[in-house]
PDB file of N, CA and C in Angstrom:
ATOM      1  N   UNK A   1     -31.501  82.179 216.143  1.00  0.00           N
ATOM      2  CA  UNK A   1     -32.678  81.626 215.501  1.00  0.00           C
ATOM      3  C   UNK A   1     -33.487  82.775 214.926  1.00  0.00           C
ATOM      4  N   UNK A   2     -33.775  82.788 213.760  1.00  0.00           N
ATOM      5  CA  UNK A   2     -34.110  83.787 212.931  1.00  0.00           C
ATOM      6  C   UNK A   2     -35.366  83.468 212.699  1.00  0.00           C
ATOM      7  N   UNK A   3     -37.006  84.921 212.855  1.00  0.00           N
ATOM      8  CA  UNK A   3     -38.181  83.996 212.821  1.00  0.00           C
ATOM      9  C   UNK A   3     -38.896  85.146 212.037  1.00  0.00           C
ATOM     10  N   UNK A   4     -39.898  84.991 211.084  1.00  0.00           N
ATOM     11  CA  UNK A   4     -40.724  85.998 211.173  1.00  0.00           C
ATOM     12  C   UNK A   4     -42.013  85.833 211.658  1.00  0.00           C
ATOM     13  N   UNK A   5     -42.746  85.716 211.155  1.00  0.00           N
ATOM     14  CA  UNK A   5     -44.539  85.359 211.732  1.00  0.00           C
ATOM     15  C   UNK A   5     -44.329  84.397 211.402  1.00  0.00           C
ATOM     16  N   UNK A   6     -44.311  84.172 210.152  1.00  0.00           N
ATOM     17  CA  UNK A   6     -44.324  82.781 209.371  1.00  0.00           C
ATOM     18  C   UNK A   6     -43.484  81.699 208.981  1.00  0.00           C
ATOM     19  N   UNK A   7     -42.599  82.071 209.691  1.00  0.00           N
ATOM     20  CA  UNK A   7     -40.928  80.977 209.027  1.00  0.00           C
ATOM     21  C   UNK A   7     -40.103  81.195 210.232  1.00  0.00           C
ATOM     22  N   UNK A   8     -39.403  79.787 210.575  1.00  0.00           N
ATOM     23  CA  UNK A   8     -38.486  79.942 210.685  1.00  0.00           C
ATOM     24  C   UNK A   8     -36.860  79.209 210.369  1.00  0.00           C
ATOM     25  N   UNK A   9     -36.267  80.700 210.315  1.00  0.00           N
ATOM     26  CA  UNK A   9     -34.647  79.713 209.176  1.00  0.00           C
ATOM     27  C   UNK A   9     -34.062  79.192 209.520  1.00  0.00           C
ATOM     28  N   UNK A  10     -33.906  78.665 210.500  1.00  0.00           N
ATOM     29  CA  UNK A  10     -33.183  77.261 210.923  1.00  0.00           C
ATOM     30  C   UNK A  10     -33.911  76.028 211.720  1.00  0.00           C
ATOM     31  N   UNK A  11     -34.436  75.284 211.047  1.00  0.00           N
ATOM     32  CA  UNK A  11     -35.144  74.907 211.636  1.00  0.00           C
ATOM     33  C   UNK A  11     -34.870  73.453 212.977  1.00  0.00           C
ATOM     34  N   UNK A  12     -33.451  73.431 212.889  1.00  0.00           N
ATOM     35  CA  UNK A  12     -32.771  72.575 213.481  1.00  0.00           C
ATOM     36  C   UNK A  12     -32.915  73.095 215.228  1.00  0.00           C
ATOM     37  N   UNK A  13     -33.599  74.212 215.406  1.00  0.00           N
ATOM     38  CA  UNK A  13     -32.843  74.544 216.779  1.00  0.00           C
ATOM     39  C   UNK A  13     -34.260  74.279 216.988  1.00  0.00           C
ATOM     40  N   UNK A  14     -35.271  73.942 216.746  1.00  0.00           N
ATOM     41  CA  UNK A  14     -36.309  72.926 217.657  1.00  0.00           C
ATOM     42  C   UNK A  14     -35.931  71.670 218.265  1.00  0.00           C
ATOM     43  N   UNK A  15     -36.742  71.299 218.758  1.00  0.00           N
ATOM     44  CA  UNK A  15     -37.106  70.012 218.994  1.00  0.00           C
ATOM     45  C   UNK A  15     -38.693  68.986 219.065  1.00  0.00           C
ATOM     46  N   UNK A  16     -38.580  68.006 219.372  1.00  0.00           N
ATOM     47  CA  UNK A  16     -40.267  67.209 218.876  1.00  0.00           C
ATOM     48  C   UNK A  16     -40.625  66.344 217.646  1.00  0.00           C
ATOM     49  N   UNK A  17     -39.428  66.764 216.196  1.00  0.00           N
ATOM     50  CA  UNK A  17     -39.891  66.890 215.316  1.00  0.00           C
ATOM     51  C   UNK A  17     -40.336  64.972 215.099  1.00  0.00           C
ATOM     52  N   UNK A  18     -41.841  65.097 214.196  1.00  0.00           N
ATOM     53  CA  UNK A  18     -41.681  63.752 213.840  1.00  0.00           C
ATOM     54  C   UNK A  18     -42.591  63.592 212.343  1.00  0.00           C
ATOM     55  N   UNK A  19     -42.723  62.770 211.390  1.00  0.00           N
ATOM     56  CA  UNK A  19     -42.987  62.564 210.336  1.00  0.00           C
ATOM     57  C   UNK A  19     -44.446  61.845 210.641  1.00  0.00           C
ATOM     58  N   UNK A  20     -45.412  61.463 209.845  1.00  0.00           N
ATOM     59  CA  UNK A  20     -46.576  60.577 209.540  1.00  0.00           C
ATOM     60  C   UNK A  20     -45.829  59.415 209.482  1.00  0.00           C
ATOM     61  N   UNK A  21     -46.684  58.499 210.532  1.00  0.00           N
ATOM     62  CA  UNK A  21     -47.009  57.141 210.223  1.00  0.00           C
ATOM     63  C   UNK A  21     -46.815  56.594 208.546  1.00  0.00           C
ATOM     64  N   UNK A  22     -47.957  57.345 207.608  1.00  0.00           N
ATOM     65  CA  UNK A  22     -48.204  57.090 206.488  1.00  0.00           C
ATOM     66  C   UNK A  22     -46.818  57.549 205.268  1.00  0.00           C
ATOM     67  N   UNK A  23     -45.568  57.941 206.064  1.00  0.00           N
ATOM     68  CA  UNK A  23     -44.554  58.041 204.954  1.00  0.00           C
ATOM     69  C   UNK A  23     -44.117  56.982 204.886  1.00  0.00           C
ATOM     70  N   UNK A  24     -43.239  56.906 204.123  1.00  0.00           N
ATOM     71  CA  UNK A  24     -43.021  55.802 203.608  1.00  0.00           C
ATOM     72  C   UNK A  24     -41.494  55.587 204.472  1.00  0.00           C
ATOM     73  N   UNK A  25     -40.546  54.364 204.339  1.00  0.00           N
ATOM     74  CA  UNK A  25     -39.373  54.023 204.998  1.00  0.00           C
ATOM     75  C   UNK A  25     -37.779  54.788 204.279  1.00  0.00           C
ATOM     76  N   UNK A  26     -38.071  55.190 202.825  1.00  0.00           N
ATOM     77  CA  UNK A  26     -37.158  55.649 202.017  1.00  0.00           C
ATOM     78  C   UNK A  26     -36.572  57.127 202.611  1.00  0.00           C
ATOM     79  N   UNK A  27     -37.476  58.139 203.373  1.00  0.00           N
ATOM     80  CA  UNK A  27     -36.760  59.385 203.947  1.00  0.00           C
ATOM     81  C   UNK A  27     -37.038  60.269 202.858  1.00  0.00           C
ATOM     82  N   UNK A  28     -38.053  59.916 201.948  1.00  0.00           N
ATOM     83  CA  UNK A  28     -38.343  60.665 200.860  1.00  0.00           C
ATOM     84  C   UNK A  28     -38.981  62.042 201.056  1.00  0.00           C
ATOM     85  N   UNK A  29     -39.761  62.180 200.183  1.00  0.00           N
ATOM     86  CA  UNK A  29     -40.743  63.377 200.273  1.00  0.00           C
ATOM     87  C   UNK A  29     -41.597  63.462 201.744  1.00  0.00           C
ATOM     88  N   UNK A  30     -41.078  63.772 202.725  1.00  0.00           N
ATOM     89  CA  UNK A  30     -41.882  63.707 203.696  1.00  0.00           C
ATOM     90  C   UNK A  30     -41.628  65.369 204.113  1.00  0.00           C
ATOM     91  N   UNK A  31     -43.145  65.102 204.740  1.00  0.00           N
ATOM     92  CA  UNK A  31     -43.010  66.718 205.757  1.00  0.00           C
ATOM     93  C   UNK A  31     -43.134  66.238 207.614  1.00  0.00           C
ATOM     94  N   UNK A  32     -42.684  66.879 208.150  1.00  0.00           N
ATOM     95  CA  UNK A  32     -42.158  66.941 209.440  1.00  0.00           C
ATOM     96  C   UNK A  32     -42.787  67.788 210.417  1.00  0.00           C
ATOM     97  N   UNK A  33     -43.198  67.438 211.407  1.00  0.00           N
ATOM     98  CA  UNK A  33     -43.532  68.876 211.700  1.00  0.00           C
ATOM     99  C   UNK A  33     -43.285  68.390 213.427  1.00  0.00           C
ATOM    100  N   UNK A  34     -43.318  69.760 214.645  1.00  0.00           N
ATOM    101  CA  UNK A  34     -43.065  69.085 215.818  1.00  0.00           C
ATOM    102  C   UNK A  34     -44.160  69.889 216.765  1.00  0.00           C
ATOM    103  N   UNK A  35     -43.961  69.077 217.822  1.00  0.00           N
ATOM    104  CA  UNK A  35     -45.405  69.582 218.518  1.00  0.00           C
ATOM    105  C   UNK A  35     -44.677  69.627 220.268  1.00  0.00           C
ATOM    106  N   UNK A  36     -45.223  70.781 220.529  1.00  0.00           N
ATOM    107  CA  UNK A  36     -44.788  71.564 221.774  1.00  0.00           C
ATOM    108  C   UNK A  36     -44.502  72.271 221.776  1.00  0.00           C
ATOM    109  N   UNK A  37     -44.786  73.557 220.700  1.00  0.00           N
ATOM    110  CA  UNK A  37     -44.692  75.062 220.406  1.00  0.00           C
ATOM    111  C   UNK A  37     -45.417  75.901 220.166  1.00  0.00           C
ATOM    112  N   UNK A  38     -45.606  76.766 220.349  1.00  0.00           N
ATOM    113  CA  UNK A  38     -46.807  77.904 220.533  1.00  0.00           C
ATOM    114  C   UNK A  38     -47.372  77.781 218.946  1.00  0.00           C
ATOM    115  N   UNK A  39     -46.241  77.796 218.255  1.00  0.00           N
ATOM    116  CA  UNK A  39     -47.133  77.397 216.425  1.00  0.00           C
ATOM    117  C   UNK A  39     -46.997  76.146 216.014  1.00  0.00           C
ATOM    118  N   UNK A  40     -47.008  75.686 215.134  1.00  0.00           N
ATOM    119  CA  UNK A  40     -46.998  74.037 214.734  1.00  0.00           C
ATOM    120  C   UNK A  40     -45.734  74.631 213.460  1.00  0.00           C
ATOM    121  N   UNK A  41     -44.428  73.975 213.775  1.00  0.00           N
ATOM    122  CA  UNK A  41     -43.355  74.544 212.763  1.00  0.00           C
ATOM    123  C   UNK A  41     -43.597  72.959 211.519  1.00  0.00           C
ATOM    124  N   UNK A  42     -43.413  73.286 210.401  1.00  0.00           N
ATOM    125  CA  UNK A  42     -43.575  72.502 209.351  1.00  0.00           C
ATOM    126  C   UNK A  42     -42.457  72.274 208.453  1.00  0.00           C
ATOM    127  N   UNK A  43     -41.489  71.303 207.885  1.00  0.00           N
ATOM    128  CA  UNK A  43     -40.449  70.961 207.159  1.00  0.00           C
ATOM    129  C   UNK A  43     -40.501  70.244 206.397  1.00  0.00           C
ATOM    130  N   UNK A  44     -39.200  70.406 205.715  1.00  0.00           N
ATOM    131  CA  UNK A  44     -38.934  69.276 204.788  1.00  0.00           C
ATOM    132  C   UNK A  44     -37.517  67.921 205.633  1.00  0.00           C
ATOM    133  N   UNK A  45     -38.245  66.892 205.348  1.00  0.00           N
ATOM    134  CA  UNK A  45     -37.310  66.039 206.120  1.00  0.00           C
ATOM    135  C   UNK A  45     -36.228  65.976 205.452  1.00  0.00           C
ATOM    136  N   UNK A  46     -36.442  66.361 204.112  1.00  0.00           N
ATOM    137  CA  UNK A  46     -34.307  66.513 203.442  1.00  0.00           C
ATOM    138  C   UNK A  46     -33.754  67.557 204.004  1.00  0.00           C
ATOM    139  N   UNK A  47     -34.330  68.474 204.516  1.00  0.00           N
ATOM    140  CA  UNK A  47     -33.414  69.485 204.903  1.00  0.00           C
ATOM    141  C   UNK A  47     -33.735  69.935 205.841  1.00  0.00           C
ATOM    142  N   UNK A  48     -33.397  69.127 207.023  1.00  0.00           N
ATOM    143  CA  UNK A  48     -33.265  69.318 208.824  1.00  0.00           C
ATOM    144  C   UNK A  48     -33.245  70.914 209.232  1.00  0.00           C
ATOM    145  N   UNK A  49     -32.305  71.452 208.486  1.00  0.00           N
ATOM    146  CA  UNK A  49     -31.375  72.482 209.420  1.00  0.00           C
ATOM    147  C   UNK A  49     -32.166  73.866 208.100  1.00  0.00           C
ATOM    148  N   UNK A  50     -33.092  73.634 207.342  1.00  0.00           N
ATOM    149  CA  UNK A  50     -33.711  74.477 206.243  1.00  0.00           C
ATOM    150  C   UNK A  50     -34.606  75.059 206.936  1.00  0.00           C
ATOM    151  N   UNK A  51     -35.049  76.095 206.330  1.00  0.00           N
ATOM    152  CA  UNK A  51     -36.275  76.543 206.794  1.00  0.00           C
ATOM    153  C   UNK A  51     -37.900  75.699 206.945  1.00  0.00           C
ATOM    154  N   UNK A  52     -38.446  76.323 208.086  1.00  0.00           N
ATOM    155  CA  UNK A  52     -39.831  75.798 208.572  1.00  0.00           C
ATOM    156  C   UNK A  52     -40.949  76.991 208.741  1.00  0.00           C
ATOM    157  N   UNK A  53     -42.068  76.078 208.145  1.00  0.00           N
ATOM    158  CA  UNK A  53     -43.093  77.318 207.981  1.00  0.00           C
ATOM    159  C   UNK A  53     -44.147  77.425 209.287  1.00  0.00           C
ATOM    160  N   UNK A  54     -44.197  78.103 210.356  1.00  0.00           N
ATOM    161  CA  UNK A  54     -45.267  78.189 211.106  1.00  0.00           C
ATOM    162  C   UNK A  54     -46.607  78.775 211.011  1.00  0.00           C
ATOM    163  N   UNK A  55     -47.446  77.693 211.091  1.00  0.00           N
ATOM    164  CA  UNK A  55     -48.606  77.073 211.247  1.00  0.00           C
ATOM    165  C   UNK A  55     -49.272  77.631 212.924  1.00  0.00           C
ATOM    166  N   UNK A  56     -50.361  78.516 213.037  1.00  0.00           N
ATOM    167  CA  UNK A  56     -51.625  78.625 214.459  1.00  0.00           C
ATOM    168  C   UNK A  56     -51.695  77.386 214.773  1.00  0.00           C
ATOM    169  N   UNK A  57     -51.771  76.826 215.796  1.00  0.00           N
ATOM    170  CA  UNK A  57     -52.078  75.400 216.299  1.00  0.00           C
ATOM    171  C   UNK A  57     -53.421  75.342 215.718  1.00  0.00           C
ATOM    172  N   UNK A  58     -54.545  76.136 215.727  1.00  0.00           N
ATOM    173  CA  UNK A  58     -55.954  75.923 215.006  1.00  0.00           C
ATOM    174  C   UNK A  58     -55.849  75.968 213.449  1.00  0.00           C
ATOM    175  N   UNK A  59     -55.413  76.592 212.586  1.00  0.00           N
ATOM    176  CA  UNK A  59     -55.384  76.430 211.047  1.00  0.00           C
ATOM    177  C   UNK A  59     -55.192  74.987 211.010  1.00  0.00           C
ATOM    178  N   UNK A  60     -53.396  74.551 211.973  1.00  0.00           N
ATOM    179  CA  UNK A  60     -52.814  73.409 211.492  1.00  0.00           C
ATOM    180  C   UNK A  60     -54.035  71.748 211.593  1.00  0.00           C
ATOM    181  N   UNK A  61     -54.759  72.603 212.805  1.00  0.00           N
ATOM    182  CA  UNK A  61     -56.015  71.341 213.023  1.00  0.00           C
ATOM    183  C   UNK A  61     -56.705  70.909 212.213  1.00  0.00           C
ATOM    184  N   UNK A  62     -57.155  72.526 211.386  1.00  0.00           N
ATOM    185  CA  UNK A  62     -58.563  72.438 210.785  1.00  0.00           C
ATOM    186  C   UNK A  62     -57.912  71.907 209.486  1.00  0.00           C
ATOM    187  N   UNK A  63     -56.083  71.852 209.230  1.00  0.00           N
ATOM    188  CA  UNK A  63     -55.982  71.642 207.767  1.00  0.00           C
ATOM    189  C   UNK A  63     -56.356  69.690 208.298  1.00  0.00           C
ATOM    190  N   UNK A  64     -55.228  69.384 209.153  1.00  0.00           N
ATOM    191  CA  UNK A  64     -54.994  67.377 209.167  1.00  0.00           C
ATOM    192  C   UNK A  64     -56.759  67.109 208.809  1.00  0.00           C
ATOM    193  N   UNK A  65     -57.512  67.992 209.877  1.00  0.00           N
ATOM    194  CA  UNK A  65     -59.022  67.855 209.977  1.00  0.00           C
ATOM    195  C   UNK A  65     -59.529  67.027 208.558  1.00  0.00           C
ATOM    196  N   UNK A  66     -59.565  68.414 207.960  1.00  0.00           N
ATOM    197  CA  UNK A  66     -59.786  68.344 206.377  1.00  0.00           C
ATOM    198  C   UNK A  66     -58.888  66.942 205.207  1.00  0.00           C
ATOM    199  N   UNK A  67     -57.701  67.103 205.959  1.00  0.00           N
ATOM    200  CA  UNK A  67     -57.111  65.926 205.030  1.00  0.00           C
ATOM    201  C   UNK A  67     -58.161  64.646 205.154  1.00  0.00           C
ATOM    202  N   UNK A  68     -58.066  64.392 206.398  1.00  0.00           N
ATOM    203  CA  UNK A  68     -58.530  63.435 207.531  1.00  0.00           C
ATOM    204  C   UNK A  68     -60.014  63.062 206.567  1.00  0.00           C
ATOM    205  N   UNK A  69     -60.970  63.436 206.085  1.00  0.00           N
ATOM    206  CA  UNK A  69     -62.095  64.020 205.686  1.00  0.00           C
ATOM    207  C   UNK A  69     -61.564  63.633 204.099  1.00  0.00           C
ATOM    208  N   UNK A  70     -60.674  63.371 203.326  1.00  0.00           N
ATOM    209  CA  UNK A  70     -60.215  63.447 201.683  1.00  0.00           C
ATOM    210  C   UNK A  70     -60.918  64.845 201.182  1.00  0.00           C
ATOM    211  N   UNK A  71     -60.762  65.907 201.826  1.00  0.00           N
ATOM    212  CA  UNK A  71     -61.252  67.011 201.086  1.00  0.00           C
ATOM    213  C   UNK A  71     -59.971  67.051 200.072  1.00  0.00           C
ATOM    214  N   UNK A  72     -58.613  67.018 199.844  1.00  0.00           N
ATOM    215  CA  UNK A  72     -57.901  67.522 199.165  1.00  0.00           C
ATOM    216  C   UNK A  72     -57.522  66.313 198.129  1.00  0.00           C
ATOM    217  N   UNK A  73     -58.173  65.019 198.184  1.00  0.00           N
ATOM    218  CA  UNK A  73     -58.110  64.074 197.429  1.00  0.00           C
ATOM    219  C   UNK A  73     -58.549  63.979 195.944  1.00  0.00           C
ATOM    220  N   UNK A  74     -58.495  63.314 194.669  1.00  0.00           N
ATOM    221  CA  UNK A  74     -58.415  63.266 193.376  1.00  0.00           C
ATOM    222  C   UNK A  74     -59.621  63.461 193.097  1.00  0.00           C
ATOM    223  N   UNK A  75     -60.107  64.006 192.473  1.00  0.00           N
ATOM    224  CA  UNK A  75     -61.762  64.469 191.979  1.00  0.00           C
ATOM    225  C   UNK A  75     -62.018  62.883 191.583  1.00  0.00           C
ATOM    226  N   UNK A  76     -63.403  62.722 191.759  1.00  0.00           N
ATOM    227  CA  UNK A  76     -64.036  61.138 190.637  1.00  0.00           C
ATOM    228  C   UNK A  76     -64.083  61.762 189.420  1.00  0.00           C
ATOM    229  N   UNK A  77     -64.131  63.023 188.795  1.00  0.00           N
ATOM    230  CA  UNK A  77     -64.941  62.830 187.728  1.00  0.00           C
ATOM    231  C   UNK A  77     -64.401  62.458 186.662  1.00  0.00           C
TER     232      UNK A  77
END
């Protein structure tokens, strides 16, 4: 298992992993991520065994936080 700070390249040799409620049933564009690791590892659900980007358990908070909040949602203007 190959890691640097920020990645790691196989991301199959975890375990935990699970998707949002809010994806959809198709297996599409979803991101993945699993919980019971010192970082929060992050994927793409097409590619299981691809690389995963690790996430501080606190960044990964303050980002859902913020989603949670529509900070990253469509401007009105």
């Amino acid at each position: 298992m190959a890691t640097t700070d920020h990645s790691l390249s196989d991301a199959s040799t975890l375990t935990g992993w699970f998707k949002s409620s809010y994806s959809g049933p198709s297996n599409g564009d979803c991101l993945e991520v699993a919980a019971g690791h010192a970082h929060v590892p992050v994927r793409d659900s097409k590619r299981p065994t691809g690389p995963a980007l690790l996430f501080p358990a606190a960044s990964w908070a303050d980002f859902v936080s913020a989603v949670r909040r529509g900070e990253f949602g469509a401007s009105s203007a």
